[in-house]
N, C-alpha and C. Protein backbone atom coordinates (compact mmCIF):
# COMPACT_ATOMS: atom_id res chain seq x y z
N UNK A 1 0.82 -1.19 0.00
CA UNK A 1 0.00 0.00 0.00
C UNK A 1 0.86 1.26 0.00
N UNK A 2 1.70 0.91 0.54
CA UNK A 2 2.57 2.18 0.87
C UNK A 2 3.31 2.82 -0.47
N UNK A 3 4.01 1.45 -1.07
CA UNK A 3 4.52 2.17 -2.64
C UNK A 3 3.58 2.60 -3.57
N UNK A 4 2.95 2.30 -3.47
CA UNK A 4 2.22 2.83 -4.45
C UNK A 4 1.68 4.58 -4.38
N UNK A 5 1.91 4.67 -3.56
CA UNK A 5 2.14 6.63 -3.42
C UNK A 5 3.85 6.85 -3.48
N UNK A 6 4.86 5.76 -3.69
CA UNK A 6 6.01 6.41 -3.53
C UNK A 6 6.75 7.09 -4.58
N UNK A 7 6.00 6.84 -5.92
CA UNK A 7 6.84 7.12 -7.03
C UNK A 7 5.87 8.47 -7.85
N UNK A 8 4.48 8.26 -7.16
CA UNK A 8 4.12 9.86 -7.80
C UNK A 8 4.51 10.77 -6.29
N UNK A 9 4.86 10.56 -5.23
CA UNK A 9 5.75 11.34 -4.65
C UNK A 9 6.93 11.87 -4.89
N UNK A 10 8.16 10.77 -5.16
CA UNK A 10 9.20 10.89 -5.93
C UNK A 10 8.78 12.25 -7.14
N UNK A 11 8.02 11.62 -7.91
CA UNK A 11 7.86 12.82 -9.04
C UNK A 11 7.57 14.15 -8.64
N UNK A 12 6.81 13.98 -7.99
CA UNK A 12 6.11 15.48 -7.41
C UNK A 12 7.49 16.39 -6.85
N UNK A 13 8.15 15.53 -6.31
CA UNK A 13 9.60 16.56 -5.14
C UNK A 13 10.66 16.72 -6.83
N UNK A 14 10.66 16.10 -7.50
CA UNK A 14 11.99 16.08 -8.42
C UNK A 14 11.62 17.25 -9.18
N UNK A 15 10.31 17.23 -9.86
CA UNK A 15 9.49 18.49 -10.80
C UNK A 15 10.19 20.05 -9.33
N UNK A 16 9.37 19.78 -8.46
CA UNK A 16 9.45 20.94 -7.41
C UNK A 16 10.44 21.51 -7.48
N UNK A 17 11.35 20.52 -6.71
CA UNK A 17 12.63 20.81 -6.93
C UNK A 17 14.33 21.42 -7.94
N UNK A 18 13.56 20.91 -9.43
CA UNK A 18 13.91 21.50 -10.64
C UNK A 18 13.56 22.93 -10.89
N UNK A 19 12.79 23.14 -10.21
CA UNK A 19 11.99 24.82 -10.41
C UNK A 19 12.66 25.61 -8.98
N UNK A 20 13.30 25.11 -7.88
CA UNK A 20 13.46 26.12 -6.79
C UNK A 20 14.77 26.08 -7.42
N UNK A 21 15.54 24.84 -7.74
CA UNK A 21 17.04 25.23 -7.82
C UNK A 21 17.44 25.79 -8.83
N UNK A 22 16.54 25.55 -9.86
CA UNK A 22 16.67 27.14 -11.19
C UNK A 22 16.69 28.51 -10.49
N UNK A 23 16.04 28.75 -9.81
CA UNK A 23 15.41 29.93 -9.32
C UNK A 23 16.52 30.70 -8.19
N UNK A 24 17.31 30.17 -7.47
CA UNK A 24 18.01 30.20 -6.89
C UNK A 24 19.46 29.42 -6.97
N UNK A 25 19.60 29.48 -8.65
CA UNK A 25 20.81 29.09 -9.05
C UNK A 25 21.31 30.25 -9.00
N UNK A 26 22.90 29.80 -8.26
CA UNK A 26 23.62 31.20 -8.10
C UNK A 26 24.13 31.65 -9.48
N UNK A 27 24.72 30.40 -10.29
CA UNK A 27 24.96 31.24 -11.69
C UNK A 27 24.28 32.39 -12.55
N UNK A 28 22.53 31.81 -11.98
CA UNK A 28 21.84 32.67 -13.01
C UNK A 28 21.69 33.85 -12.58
N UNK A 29 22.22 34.19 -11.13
CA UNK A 29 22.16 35.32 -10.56
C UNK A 29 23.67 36.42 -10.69
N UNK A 30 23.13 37.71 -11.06
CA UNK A 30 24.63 38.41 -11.69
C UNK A 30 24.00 39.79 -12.15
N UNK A 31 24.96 40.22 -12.48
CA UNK A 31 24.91 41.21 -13.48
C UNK A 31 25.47 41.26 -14.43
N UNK A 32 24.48 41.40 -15.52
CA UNK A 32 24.88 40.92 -17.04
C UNK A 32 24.81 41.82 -18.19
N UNK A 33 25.76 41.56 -19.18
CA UNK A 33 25.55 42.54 -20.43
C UNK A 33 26.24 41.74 -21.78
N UNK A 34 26.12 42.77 -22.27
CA UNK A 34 26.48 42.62 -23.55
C UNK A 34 27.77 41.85 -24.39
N UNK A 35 28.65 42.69 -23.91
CA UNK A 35 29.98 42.75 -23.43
C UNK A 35 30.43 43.78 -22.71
N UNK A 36 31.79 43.30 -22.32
CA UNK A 36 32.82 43.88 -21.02
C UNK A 36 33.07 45.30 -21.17
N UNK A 37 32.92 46.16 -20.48
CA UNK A 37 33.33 47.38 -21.16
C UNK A 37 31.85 48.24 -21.83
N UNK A 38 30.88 47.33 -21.80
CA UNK A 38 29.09 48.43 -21.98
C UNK A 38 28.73 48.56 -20.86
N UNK A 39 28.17 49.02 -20.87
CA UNK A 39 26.86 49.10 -19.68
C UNK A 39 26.07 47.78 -19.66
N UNK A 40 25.68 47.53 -18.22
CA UNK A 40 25.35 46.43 -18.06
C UNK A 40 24.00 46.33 -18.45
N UNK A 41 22.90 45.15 -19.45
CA UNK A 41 21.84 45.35 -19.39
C UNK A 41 21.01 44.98 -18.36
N UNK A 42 20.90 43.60 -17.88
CA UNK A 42 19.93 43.85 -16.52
C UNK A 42 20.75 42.70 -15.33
N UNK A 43 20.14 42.81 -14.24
CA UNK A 43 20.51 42.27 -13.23
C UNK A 43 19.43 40.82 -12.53
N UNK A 44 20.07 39.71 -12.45
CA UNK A 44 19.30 38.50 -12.21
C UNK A 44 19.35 38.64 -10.48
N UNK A 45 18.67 38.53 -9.43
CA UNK A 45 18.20 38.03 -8.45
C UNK A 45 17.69 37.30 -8.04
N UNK A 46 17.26 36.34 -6.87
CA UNK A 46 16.37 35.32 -6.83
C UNK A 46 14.59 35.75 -7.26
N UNK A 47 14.76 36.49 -7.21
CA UNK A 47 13.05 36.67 -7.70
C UNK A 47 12.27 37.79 -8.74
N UNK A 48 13.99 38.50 -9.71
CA UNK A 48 13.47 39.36 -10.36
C UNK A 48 14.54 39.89 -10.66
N UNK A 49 14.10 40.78 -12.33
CA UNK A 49 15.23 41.14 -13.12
C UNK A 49 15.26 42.28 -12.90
N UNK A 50 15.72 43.31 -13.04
CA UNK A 50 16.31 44.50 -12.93
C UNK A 50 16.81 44.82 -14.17
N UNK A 51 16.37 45.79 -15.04
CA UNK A 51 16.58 45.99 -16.62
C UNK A 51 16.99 47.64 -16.24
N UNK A 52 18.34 47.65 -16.20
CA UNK A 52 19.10 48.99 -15.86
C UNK A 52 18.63 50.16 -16.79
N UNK A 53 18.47 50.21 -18.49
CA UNK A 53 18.33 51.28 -18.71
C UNK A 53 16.72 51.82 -18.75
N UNK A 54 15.77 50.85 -18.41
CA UNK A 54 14.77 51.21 -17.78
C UNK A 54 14.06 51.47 -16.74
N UNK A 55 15.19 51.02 -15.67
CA UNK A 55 14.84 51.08 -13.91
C UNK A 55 13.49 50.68 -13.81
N UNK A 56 13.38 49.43 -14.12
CA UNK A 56 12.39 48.52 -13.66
C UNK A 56 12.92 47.46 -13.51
N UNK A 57 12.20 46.65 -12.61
CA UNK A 57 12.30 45.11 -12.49
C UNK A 57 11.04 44.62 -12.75
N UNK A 58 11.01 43.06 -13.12
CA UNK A 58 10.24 42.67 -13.74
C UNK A 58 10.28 41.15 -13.00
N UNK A 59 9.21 40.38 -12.03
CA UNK A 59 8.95 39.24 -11.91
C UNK A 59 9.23 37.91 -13.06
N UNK A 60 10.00 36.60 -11.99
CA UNK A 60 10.44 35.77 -13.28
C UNK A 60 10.15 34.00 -12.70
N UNK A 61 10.15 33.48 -13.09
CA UNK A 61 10.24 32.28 -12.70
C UNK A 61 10.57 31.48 -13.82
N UNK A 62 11.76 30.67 -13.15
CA UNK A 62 12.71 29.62 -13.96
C UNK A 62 12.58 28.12 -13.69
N UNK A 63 12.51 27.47 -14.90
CA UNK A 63 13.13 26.00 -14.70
C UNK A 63 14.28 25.69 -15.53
N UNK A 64 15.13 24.65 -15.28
CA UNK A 64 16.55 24.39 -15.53
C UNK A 64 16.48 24.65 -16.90
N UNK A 65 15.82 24.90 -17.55
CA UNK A 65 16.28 25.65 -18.90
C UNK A 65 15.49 26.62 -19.62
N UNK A 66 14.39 27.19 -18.97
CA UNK A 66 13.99 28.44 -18.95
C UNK A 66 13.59 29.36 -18.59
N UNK A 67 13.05 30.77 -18.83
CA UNK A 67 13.02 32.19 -18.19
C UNK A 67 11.30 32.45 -18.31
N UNK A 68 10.55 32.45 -17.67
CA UNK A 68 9.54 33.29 -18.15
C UNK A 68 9.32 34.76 -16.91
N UNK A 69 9.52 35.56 -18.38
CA UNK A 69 9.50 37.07 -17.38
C UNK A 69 7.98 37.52 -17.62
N UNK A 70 7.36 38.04 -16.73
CA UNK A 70 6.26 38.83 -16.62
C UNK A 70 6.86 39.89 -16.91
N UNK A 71 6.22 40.88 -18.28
CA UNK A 71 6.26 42.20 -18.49
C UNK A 71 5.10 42.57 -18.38
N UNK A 72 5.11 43.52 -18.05
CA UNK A 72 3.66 44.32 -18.72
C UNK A 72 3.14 44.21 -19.46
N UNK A 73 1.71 43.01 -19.25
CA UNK A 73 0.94 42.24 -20.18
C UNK A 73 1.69 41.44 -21.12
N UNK A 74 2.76 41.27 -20.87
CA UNK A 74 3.12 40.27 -21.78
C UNK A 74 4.18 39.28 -21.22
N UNK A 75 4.56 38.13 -21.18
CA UNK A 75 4.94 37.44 -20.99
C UNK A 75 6.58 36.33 -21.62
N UNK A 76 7.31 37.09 -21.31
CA UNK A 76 8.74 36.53 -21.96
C UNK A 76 9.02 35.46 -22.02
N UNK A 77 9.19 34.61 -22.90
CA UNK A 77 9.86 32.96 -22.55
C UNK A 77 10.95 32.98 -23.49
N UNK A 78 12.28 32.72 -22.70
CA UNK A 78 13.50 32.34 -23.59
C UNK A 78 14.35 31.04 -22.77
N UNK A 79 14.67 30.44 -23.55
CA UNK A 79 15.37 29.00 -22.93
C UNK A 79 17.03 29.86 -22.74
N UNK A 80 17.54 29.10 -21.95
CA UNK A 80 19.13 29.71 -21.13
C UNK A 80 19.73 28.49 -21.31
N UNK A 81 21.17 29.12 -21.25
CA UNK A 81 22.16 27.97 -20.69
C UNK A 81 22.95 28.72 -19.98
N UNK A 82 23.58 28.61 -19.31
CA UNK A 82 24.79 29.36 -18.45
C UNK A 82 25.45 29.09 -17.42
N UNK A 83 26.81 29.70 -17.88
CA UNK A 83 28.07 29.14 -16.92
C UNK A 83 28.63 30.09 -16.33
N UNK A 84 29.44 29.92 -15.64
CA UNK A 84 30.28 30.48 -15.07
C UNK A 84 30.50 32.31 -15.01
N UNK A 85 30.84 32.74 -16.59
CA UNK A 85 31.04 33.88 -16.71
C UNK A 85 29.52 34.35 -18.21
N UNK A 86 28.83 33.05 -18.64
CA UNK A 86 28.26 33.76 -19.79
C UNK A 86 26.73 32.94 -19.74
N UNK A 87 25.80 33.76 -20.57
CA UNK A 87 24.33 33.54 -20.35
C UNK A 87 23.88 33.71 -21.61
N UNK A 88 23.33 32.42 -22.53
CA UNK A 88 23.18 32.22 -23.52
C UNK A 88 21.44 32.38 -23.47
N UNK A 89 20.71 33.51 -24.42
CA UNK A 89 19.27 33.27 -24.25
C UNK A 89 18.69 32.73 -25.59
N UNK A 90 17.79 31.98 -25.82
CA UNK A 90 17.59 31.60 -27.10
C UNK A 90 16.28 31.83 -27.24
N UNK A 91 15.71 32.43 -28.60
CA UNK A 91 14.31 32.84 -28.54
C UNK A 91 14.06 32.53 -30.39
N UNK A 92 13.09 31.72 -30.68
CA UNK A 92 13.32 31.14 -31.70
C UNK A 92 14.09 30.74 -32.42
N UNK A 93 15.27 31.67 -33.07
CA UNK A 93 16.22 31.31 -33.84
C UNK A 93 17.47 32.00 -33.65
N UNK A 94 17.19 33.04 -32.54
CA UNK A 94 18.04 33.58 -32.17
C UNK A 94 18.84 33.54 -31.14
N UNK A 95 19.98 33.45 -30.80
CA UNK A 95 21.16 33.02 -29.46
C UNK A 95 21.35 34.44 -29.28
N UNK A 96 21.55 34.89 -28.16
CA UNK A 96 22.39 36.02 -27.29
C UNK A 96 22.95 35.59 -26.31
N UNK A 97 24.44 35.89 -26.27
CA UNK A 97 25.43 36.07 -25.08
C UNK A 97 25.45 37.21 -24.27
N UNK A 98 25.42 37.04 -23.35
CA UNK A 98 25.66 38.00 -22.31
C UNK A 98 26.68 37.81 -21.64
N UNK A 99 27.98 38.58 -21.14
CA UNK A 99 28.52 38.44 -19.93
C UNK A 99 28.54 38.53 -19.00
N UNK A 100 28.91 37.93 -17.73
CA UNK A 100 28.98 37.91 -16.27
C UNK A 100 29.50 39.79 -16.31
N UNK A 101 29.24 40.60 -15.38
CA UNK A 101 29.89 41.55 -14.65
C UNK A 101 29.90 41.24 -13.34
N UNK A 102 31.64 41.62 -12.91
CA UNK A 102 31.96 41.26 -11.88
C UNK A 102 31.57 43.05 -10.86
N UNK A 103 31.44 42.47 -10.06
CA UNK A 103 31.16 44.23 -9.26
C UNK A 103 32.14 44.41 -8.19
């Protein structure tokens, strides 16, 4: 009786869990741009972006390979990869790099 709740438990914590540790991946958290030497475009936190040359932030929630930002009425989805120093966003056909800024 007992297994038989153990494996849609299992599922339930692994899904969960894929979504907090996106969210509070330290990589994805930074300040990021273009390249080295611009101005930075926005800033990742655990719970929201910060888009410098508009001084807004904008609500986000991630899973291990994507972004959806709440804008104003509209809704961002771009898939990521990112390491160390760089943040790859992909939005149909298009790739953007961003770099890490160190502060």
């Amino acid at each position: 009786m007992k297994t038989k709740y153990f494996l849609p438990i299992i599922i339930l914590l692994t899904m969960f869990c894929g979504i907090i540790l996106a969210q509070g991946n330290p990589l994805l958290k930074g300040v990021w741009g273009l390249k080295k030497g611009d101005n930075a475009s926005f800033q990742i936190t655990t719970d929201s972006i910060y888009y410098v040359e508009e001084f807004k932030s904008y609500k986000y929630n991630a899973t291990t390979d994507s972004i959806y930002i709440n804008l104003e009425g509209y809704k961002l989805n771009v898939k990521y990869t990112v390491t160390n120093d760089s943040l790859f966003w992909s939005r149909k056909t298009k790739v953007t790099k961003f770099v890490r800024f160190t502060e």
